[in-house]
N, C-alpha and C. Protein backbone atom coordinates (compact mmCIF):
# COMPACT_ATOMS: atom_id res chain seq x y z
N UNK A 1 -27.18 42.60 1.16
CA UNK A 1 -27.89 42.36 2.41
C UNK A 1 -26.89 41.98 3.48
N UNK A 2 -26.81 42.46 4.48
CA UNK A 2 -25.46 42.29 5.49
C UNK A 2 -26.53 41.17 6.24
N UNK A 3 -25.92 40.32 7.31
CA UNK A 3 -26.27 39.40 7.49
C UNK A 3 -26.23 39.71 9.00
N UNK A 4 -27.15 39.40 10.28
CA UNK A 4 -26.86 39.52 11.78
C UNK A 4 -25.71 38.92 11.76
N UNK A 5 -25.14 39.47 13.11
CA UNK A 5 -23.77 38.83 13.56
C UNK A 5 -23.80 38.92 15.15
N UNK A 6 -23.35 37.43 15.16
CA UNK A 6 -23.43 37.57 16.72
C UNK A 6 -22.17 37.27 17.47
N UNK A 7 -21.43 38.21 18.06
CA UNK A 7 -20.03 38.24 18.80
C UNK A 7 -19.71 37.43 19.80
N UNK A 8 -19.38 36.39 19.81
CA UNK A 8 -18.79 35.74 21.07
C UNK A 8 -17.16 35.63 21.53
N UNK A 9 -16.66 35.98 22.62
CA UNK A 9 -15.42 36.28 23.28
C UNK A 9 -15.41 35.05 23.99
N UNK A 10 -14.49 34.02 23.63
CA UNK A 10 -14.26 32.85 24.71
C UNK A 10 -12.93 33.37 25.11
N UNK A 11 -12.72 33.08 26.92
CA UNK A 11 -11.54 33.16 27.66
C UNK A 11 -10.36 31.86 28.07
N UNK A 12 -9.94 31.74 26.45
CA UNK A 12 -8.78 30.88 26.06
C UNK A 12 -8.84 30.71 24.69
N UNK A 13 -7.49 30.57 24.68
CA UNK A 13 -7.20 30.36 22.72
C UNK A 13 -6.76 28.96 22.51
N UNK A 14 -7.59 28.34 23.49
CA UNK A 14 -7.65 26.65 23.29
C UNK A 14 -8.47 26.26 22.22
N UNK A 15 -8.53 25.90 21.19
CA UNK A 15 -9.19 25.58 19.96
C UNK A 15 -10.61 24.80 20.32
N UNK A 16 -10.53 23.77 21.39
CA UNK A 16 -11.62 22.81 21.48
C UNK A 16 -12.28 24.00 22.10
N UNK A 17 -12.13 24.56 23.46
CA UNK A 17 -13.34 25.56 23.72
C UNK A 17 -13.92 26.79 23.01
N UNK A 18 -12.89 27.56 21.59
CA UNK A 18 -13.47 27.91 20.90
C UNK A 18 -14.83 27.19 19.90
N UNK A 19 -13.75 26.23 19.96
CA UNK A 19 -14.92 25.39 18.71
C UNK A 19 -16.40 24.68 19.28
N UNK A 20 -16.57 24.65 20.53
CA UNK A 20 -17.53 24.32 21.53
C UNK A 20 -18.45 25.79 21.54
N UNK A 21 -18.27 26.72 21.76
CA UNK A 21 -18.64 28.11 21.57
C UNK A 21 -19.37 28.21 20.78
N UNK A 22 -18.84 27.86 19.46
CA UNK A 22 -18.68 28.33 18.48
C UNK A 22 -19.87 27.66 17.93
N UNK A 23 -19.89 26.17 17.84
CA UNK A 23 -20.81 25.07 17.31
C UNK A 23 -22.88 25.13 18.51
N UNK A 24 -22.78 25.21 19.43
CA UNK A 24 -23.50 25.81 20.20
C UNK A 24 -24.14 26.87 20.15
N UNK A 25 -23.42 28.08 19.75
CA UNK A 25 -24.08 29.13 19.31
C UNK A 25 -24.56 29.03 17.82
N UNK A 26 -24.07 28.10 17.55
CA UNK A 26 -24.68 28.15 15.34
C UNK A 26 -25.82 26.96 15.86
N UNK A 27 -26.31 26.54 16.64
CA UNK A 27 -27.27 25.37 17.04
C UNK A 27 -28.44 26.53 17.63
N UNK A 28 -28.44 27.53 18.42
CA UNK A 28 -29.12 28.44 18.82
C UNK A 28 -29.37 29.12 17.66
N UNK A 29 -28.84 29.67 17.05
CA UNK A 29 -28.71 30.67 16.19
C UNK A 29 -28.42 30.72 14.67
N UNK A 30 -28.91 29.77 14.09
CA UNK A 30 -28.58 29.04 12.44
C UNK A 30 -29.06 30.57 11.98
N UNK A 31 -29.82 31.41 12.12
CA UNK A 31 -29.56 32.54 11.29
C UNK A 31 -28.49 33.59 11.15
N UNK A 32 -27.55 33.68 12.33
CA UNK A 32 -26.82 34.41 12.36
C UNK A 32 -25.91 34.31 12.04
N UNK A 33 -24.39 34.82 11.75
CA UNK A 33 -23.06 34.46 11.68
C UNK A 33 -22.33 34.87 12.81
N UNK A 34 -21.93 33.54 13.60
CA UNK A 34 -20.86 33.63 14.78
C UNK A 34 -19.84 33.72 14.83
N UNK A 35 -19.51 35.09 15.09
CA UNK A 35 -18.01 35.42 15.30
C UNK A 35 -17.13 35.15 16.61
N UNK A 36 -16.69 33.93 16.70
CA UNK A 36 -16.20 33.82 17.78
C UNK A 36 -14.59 33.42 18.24
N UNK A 37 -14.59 34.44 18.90
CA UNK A 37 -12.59 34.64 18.69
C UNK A 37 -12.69 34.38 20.73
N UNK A 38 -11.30 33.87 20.61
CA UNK A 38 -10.54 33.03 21.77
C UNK A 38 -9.20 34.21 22.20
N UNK A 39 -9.39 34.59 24.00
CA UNK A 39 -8.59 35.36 24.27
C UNK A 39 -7.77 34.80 25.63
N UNK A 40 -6.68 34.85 25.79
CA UNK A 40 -5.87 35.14 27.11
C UNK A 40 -6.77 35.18 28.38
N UNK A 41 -7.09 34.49 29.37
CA UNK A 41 -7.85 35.56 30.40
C UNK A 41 -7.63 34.20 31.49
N UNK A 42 -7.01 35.12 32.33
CA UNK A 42 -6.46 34.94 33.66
C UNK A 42 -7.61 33.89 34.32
N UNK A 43 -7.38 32.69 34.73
CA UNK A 43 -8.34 32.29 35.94
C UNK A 43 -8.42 32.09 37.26
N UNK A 44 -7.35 33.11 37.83
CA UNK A 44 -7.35 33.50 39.29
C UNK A 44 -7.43 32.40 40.05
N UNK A 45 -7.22 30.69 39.31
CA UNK A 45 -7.09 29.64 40.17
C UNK A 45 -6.23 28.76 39.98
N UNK A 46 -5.57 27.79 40.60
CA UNK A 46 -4.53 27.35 39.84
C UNK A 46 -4.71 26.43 38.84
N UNK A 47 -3.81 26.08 38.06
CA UNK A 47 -3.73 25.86 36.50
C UNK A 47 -4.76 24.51 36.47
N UNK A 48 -4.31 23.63 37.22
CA UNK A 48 -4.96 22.35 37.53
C UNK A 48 -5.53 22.54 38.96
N UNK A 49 -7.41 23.07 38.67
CA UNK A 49 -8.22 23.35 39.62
C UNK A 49 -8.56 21.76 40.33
N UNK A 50 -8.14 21.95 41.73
CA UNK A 50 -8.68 20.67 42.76
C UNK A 50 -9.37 20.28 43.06
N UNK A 51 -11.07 21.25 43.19
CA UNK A 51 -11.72 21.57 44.31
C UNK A 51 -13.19 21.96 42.91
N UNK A 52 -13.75 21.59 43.35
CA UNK A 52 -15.12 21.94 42.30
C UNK A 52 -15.22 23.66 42.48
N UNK A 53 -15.28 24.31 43.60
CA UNK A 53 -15.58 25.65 43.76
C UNK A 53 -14.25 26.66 43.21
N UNK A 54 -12.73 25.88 42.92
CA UNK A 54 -12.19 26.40 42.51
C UNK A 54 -12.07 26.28 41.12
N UNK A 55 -12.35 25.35 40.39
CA UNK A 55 -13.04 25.66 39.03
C UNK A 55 -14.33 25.88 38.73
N UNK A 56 -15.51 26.20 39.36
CA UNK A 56 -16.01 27.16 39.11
C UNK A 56 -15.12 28.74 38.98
N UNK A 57 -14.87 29.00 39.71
CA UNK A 57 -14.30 30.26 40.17
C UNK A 57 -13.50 30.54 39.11
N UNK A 58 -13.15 29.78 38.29
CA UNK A 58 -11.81 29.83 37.14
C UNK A 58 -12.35 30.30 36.30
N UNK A 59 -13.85 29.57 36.36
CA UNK A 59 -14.95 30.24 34.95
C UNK A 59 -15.22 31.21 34.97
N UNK A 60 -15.60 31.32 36.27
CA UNK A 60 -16.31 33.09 36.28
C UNK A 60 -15.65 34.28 36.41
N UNK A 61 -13.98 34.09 36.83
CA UNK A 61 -13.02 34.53 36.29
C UNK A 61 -12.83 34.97 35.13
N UNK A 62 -13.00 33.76 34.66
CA UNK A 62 -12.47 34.19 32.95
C UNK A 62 -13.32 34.88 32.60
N UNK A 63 -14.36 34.75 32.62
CA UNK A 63 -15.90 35.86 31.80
C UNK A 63 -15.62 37.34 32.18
N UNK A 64 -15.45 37.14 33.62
CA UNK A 64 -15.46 39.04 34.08
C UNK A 64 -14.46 39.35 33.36
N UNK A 65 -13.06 38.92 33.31
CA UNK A 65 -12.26 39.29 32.53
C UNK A 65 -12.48 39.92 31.41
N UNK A 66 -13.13 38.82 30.39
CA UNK A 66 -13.45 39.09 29.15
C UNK A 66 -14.24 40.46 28.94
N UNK A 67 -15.38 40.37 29.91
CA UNK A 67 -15.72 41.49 29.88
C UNK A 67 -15.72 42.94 29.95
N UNK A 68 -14.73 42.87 30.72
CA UNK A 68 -14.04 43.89 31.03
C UNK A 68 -12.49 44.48 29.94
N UNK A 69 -12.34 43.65 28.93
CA UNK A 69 -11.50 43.71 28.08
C UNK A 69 -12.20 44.06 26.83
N UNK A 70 -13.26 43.60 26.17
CA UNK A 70 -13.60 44.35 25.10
C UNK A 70 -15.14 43.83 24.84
N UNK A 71 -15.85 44.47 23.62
CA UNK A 71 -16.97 44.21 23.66
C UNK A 71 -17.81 43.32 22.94
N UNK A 72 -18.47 42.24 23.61
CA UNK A 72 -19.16 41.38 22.79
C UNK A 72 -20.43 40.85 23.00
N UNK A 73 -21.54 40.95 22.06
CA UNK A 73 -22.65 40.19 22.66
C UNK A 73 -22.53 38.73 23.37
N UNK A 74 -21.74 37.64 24.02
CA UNK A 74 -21.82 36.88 24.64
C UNK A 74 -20.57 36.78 24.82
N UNK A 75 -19.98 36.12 26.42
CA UNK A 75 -18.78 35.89 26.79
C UNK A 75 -19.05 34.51 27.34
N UNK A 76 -18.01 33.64 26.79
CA UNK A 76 -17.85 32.28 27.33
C UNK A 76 -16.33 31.93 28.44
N UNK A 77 -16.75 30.67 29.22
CA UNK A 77 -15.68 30.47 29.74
C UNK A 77 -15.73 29.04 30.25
N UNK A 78 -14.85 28.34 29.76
CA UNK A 78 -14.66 26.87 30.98
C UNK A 78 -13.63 26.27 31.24
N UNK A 79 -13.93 25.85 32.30
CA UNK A 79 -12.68 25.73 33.41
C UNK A 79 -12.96 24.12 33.80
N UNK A 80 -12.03 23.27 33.20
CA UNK A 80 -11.73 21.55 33.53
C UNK A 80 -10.94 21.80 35.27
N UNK A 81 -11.61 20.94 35.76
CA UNK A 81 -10.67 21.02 37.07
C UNK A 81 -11.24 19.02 37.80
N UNK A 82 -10.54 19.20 38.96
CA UNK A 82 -11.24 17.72 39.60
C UNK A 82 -11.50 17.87 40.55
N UNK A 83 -11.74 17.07 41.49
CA UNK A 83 -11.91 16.78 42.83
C UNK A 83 -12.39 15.60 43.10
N UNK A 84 -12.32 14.91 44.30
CA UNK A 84 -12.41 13.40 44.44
C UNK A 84 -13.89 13.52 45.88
N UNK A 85 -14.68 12.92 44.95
CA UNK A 85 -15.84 12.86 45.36
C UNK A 85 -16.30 11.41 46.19
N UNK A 86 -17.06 11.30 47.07
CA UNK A 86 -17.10 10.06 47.62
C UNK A 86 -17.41 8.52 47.04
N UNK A 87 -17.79 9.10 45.78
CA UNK A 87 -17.30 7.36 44.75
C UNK A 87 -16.14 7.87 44.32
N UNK A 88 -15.12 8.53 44.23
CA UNK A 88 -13.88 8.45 43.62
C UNK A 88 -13.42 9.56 43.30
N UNK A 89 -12.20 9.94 42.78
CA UNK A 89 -11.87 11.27 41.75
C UNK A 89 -12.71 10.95 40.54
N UNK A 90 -12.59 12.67 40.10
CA UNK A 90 -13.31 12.56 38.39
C UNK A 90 -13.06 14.06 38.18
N UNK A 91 -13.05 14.30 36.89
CA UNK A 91 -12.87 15.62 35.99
C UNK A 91 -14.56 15.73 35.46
N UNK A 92 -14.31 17.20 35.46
CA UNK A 92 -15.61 17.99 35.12
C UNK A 92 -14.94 19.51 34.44
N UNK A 93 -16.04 19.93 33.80
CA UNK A 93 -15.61 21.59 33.59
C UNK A 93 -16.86 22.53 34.14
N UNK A 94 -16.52 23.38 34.35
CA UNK A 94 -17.72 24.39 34.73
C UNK A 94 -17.35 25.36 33.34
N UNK A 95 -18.64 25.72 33.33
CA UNK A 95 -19.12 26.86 31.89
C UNK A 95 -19.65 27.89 32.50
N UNK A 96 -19.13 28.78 31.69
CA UNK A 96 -19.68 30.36 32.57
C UNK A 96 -19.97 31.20 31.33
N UNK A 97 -21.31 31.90 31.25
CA UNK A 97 -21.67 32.31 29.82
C UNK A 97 -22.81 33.99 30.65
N UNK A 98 -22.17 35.21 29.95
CA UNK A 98 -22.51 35.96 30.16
C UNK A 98 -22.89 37.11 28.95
N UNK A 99 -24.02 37.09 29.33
CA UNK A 99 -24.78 38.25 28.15
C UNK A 99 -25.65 39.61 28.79
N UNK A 100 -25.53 40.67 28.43
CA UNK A 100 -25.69 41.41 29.07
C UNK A 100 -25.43 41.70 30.79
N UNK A 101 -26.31 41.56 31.26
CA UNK A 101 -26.10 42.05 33.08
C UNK A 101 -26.57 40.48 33.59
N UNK A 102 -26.97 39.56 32.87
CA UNK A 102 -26.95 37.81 33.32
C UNK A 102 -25.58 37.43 32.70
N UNK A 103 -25.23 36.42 33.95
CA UNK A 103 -24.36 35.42 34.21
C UNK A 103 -25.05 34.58 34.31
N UNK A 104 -24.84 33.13 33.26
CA UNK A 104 -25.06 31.56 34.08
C UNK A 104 -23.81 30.59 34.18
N UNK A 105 -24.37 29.57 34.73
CA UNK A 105 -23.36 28.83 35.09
C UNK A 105 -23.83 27.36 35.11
N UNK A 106 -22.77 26.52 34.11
CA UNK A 106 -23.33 25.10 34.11
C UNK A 106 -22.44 24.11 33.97
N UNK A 107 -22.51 22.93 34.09
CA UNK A 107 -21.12 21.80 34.26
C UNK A 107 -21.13 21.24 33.75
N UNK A 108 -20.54 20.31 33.08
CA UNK A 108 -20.47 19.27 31.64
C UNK A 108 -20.41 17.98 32.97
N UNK A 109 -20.25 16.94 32.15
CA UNK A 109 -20.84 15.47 32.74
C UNK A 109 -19.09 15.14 33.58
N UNK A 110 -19.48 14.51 34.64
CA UNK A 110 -18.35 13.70 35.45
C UNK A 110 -17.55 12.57 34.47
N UNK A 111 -16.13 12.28 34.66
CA UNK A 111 -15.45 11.76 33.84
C UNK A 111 -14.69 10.87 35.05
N UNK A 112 -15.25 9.74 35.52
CA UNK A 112 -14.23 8.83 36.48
C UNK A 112 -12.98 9.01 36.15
N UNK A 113 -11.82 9.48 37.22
CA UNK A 113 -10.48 8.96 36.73
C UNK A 113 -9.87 8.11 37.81
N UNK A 114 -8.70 7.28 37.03
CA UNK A 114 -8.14 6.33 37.54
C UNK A 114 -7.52 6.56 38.68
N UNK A 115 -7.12 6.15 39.87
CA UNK A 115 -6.50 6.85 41.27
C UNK A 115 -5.41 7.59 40.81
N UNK A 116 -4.75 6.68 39.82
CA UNK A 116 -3.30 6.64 40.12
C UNK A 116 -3.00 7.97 39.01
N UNK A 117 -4.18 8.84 38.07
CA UNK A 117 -4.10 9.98 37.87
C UNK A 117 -4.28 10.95 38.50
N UNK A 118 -5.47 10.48 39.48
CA UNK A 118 -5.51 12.09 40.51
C UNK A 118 -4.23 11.88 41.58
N UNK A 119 -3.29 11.17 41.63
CA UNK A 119 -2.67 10.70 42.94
C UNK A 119 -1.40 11.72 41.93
N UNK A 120 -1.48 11.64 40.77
CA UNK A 120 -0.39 12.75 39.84
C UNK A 120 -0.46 14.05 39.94
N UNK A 121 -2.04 14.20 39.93
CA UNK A 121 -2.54 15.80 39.82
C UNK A 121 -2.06 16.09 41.20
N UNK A 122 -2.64 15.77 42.04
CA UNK A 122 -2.32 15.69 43.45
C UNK A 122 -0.66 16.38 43.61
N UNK A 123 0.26 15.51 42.88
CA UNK A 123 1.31 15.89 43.33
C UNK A 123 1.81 17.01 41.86
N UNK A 124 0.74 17.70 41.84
CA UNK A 124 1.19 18.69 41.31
C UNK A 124 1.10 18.93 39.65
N UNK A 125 0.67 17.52 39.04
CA UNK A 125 0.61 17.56 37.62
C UNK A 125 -0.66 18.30 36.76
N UNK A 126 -0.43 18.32 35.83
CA UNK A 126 -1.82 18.68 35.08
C UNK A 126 -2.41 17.78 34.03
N UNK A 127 -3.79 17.40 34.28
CA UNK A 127 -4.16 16.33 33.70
C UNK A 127 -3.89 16.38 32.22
N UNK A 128 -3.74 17.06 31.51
CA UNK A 128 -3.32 17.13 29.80
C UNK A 128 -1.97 16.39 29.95
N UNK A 129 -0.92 16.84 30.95
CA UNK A 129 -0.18 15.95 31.03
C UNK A 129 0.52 14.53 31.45
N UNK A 130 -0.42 14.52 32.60
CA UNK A 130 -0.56 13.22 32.84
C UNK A 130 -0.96 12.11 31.90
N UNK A 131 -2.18 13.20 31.37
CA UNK A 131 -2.84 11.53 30.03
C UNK A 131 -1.95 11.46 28.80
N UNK A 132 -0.89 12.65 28.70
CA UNK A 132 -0.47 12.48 27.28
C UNK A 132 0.93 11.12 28.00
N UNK A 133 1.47 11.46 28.81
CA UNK A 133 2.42 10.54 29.20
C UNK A 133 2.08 8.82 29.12
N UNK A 134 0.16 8.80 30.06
CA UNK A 134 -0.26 7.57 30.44
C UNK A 134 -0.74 6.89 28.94
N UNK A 135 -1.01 7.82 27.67
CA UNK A 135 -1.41 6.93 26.80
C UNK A 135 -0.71 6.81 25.83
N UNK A 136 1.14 8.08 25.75
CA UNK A 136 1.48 8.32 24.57
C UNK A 136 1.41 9.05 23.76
N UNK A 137 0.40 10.66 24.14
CA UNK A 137 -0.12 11.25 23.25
C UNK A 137 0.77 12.13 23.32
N UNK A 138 0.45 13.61 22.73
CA UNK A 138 1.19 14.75 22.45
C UNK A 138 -0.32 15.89 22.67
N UNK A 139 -0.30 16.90 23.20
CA UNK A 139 -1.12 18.01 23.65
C UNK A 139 -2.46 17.63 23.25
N UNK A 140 -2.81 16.57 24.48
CA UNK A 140 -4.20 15.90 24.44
C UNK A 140 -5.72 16.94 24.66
N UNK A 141 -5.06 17.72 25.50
CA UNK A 141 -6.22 18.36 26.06
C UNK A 141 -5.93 19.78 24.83
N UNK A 142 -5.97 19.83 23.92
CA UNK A 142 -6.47 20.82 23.02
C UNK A 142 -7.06 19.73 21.38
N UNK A 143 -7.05 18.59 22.21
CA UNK A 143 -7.52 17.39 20.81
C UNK A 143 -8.84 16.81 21.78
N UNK A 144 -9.09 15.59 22.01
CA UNK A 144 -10.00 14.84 22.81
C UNK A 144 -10.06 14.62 23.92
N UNK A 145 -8.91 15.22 24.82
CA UNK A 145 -9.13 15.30 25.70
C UNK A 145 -8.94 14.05 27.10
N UNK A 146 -8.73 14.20 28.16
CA UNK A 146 -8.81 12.62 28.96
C UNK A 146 -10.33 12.44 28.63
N UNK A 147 -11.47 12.36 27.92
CA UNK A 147 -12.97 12.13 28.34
C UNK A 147 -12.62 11.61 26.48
N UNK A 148 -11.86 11.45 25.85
CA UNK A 148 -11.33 11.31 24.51
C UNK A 148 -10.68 9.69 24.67
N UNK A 149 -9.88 10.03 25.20
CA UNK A 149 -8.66 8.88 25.71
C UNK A 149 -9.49 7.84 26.51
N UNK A 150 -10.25 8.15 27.88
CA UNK A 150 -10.74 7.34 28.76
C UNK A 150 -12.37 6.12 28.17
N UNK A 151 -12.95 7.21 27.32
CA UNK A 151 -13.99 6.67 26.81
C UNK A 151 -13.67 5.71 25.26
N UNK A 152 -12.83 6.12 24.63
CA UNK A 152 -12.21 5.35 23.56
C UNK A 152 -12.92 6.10 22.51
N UNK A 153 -13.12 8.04 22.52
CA UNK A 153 -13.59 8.16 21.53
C UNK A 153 -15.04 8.34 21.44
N UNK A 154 -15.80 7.78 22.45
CA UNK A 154 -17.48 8.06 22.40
C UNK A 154 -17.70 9.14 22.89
N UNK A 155 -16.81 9.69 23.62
CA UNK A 155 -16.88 11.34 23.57
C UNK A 155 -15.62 12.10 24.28
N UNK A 156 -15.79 13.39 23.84
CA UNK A 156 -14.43 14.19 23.92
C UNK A 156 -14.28 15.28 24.34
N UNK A 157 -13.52 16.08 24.85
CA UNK A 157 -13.51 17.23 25.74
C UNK A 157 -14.52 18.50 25.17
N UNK A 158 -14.78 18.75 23.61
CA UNK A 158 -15.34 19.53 22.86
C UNK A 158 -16.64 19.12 23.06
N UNK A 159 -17.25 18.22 23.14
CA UNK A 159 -18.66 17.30 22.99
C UNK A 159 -18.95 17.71 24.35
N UNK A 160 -18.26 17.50 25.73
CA UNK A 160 -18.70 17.83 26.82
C UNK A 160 -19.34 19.12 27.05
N UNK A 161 -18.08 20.11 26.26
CA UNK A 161 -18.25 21.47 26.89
C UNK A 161 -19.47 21.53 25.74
N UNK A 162 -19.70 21.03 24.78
CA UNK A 162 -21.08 21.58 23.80
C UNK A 162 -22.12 21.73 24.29
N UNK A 163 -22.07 20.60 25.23
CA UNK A 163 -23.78 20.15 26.08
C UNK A 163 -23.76 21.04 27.17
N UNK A 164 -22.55 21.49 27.61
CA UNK A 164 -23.09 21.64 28.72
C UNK A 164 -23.21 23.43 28.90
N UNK A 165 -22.33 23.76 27.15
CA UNK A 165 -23.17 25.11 26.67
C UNK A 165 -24.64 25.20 26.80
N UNK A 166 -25.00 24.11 25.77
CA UNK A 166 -26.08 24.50 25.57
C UNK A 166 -27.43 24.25 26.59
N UNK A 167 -26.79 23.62 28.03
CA UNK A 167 -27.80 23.50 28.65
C UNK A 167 -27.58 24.99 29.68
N UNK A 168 -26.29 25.62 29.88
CA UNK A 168 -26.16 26.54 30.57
C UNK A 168 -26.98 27.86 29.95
N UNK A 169 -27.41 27.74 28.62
CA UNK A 169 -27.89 28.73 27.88
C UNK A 169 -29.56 29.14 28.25
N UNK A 170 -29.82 27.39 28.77
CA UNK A 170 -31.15 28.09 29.40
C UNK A 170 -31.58 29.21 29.54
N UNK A 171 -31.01 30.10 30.48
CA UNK A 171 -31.83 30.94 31.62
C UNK A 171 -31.65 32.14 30.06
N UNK A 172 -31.07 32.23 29.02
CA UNK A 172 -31.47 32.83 27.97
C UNK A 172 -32.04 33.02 26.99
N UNK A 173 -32.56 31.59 26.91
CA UNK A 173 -33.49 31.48 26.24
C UNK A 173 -34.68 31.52 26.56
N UNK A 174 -35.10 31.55 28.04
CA UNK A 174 -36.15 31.58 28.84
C UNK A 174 -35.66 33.19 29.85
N UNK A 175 -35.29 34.25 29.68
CA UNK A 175 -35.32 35.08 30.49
C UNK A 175 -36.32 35.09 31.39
N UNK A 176 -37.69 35.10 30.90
CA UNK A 176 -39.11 35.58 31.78
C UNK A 176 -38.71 34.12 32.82
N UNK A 177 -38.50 33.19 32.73
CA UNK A 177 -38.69 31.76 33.81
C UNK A 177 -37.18 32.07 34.61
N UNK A 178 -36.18 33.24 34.71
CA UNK A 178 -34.95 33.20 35.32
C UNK A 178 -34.81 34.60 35.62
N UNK A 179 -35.42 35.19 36.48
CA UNK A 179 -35.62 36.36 36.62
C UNK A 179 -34.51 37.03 37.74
């Protein structure tokens, strides 16, 4: 008996956003087997996004990409970036998830950061590196992440992007209400 299979293409071979993909779609889909492989894909913004609209843009980047590179029933994408909002700086990711001729788009939860990290990013750093320096670590942002480090562990860069899969998944699970 061959078993459904359902293809997902995430745009990075960052382990936590595969495994966010990956765990999300087996929560939708406990009957199927998720095949979900992590690719290269350009996000047309810079590395450490500033600006909320430029990480969006990183996401939806990465998806067309994907799409346009090979074929899969669902394409994922998210893009960590910051911007300093009128209570403060903070990190977020935007999620970009495309199946057939729909695109959605959804954001994982705000992560306060300390001034004196965005005052780094600012001058050019990237927050994986900033937090591995500020706490000691070694390639944080493919482990827990600053939302890992900052929270002490109650939650982590993988946990963010899970939720905020599975709330971006809406408009697919409800096609007829997202027309």
């Amino acid at each position: 008996m061959q078993q459904n299979i359902i293809k997902v293409i995430v745009g990075s071979k960052n382990p936590v956003k595969i495994n966010a993909a990956a765990n999300a779609m087996a929560l939708f889909f406990p009957e199927y087997e998720i095949q979900t492989q992590g690719m290269d894909a350009p996000s047309g913004v810079p590395a450490q996004p500033m600006t909320d609209n430029d990480t969006r843009q990183g996401a939806v980047n990465r998806v067309h990409y994907c799409q346009q590179q090979v074929e899969a029933d669902y394409y994922f994408a998210m893009e960590g970036g910051v911007d300093c909002f009128e209570f403060g700086p903070a990190t977020f990711a935007y999620i970009a998830i495309a199946h057939q001729a729909r695109l959605s788009i959804g954001r994982g939860a705000l992560l306060p950061l300390p001034m004196q990290v965005y005052q780094a990013l600012e001058a050019g750093e990237e927050l994986g590196n900033v937090m591995d320096r500020l706490f000691n670590t070694v390639n944080i942002k493919q482990k827990g992440g600053a939302i890992g480090l900052l929270t002490h562990g109650h939650a982590t860069r993988e946990s963010n992007y899970t939720q905020a899969i599975i709330l971006a998944m809406a408009p697919f699970l409800n096609p007829e209400l997202y027309p």
